[in-house]
C-alpha atoms as a PDB file:
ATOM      1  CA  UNK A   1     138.289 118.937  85.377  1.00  0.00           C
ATOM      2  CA  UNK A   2     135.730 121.217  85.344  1.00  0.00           C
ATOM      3  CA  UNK A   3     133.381 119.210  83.257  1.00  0.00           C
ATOM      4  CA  UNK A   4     133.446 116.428  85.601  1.00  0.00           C
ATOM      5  CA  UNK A   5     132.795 118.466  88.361  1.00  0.00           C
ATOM      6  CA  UNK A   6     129.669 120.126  86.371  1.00  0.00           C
ATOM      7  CA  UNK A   7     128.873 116.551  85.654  1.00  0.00           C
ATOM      8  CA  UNK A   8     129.279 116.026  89.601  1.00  0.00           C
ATOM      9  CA  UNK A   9     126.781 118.761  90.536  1.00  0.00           C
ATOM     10  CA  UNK A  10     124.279 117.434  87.659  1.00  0.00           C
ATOM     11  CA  UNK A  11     124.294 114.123  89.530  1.00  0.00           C
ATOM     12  CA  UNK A  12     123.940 115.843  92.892  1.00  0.00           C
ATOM     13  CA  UNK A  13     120.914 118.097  92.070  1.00  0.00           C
ATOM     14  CA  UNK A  14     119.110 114.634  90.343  1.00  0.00           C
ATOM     15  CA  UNK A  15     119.717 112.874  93.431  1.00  0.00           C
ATOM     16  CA  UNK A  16     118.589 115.953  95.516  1.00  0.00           C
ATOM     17  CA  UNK A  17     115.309 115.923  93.527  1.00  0.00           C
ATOM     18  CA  UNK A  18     114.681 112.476  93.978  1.00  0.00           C
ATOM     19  CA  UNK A  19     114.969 112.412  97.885  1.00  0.00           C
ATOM     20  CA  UNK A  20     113.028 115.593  98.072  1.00  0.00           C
ATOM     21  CA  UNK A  21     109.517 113.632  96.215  1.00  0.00           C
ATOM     22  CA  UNK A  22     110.341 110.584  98.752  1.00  0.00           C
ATOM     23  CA  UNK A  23     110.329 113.480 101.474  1.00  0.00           C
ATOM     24  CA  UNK A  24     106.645 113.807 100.364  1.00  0.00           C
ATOM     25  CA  UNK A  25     105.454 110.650 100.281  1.00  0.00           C
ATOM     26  CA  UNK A  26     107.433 109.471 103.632  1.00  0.00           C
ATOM     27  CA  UNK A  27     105.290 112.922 105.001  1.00  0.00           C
ATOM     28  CA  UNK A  28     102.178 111.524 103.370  1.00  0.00           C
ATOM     29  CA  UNK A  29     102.997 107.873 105.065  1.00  0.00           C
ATOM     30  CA  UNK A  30     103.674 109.632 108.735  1.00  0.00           C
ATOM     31  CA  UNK A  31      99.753 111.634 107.895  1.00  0.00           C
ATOM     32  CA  UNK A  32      98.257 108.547 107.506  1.00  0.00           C
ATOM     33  CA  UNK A  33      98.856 107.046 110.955  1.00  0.00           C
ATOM     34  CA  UNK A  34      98.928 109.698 112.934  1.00  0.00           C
ATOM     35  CA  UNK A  35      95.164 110.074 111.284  1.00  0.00           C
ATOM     36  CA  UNK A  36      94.174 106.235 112.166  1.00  0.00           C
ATOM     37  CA  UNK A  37      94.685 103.631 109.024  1.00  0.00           C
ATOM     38  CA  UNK A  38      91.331 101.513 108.214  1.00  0.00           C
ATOM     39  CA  UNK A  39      91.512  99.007 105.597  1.00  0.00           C
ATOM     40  CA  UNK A  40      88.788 101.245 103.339  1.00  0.00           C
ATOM     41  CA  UNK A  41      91.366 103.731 103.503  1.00  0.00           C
ATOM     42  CA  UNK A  42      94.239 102.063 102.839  1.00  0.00           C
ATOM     43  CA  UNK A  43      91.885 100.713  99.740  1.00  0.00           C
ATOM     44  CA  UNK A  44      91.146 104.398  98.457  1.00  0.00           C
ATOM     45  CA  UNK A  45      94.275 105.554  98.858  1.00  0.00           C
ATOM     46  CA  UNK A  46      95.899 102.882  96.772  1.00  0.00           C
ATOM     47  CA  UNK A  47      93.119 103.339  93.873  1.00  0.00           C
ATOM     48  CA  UNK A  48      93.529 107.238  94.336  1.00  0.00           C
ATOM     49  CA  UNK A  49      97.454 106.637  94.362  1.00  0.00           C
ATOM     50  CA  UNK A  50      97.504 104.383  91.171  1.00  0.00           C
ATOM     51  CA  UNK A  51      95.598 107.234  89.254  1.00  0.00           C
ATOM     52  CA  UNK A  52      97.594 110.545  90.419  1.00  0.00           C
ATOM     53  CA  UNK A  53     100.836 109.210  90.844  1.00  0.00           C
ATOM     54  CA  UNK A  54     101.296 108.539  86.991  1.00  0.00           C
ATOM     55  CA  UNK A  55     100.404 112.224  86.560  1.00  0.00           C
ATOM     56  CA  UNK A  56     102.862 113.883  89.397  1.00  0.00           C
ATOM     57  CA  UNK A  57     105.314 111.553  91.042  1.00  0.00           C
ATOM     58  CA  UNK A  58     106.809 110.049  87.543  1.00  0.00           C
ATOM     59  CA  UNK A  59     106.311 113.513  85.283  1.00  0.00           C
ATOM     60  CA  UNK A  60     108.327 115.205  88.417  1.00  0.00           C
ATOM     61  CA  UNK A  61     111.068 112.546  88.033  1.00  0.00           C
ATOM     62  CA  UNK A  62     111.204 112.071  84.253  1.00  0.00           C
ATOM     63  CA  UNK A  63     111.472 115.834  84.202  1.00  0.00           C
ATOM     64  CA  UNK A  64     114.153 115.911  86.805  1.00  0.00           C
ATOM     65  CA  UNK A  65     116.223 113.725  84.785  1.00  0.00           C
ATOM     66  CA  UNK A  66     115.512 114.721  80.946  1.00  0.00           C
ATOM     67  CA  UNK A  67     116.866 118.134  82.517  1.00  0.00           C
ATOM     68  CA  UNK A  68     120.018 116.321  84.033  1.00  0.00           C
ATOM     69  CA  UNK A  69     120.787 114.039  80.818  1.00  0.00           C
ATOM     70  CA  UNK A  70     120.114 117.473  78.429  1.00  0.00           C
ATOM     71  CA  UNK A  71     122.915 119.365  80.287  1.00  0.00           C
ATOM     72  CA  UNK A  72     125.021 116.662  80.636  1.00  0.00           C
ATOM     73  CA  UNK A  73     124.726 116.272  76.942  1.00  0.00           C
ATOM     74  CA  UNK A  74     124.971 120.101  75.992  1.00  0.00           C
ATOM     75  CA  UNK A  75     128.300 120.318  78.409  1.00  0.00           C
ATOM     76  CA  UNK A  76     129.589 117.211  76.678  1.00  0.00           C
ATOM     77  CA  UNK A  77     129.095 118.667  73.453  1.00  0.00           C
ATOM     78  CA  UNK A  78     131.067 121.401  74.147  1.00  0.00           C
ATOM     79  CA  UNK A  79     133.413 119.575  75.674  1.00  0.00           C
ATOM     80  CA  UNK A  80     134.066 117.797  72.099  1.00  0.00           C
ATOM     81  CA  UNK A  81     133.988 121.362  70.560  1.00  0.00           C
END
């Protein structure tokens, strides 16, 4: 029971992580109009996005979940043990 329930609050803080960087980019979104949209924005922004979003948005979520699937693998291992 109480591996499942670790297993439970893995899940949980993965999913937590994952609506807290769509939290920043719905932020971002809300920014953007309230600042006035242009198409030569809306151009730069998607070049600018393309470039930086390899480096923070997917690092942040592979990291998020190599950390889940390591724990969930160390507490299964002990779990067999």
């Amino acid at each position: 029971m109480g591996l499942i329930l670790l297993l439970v609050v893995l899940f949980a803080a993965a999913l937590f992580g994952t609506l807290f960087v769509f939290k920043q980019e719905e932020k971002k979104m809300k920014r953007y109009e309230e600042e006035g949209d242009t198409v030569e924005d809306q151009l730069r922004r998607s070049h600018e996005y393309e470039t930086v979003s390899l480096k923070s948005n997917v690092s942040l979520q592979v990291a998020i979940y190599a950390v889940t699937i390591v724990l969930s693998l160390v507490v299964f291992a002990f779990y067999i043990f």
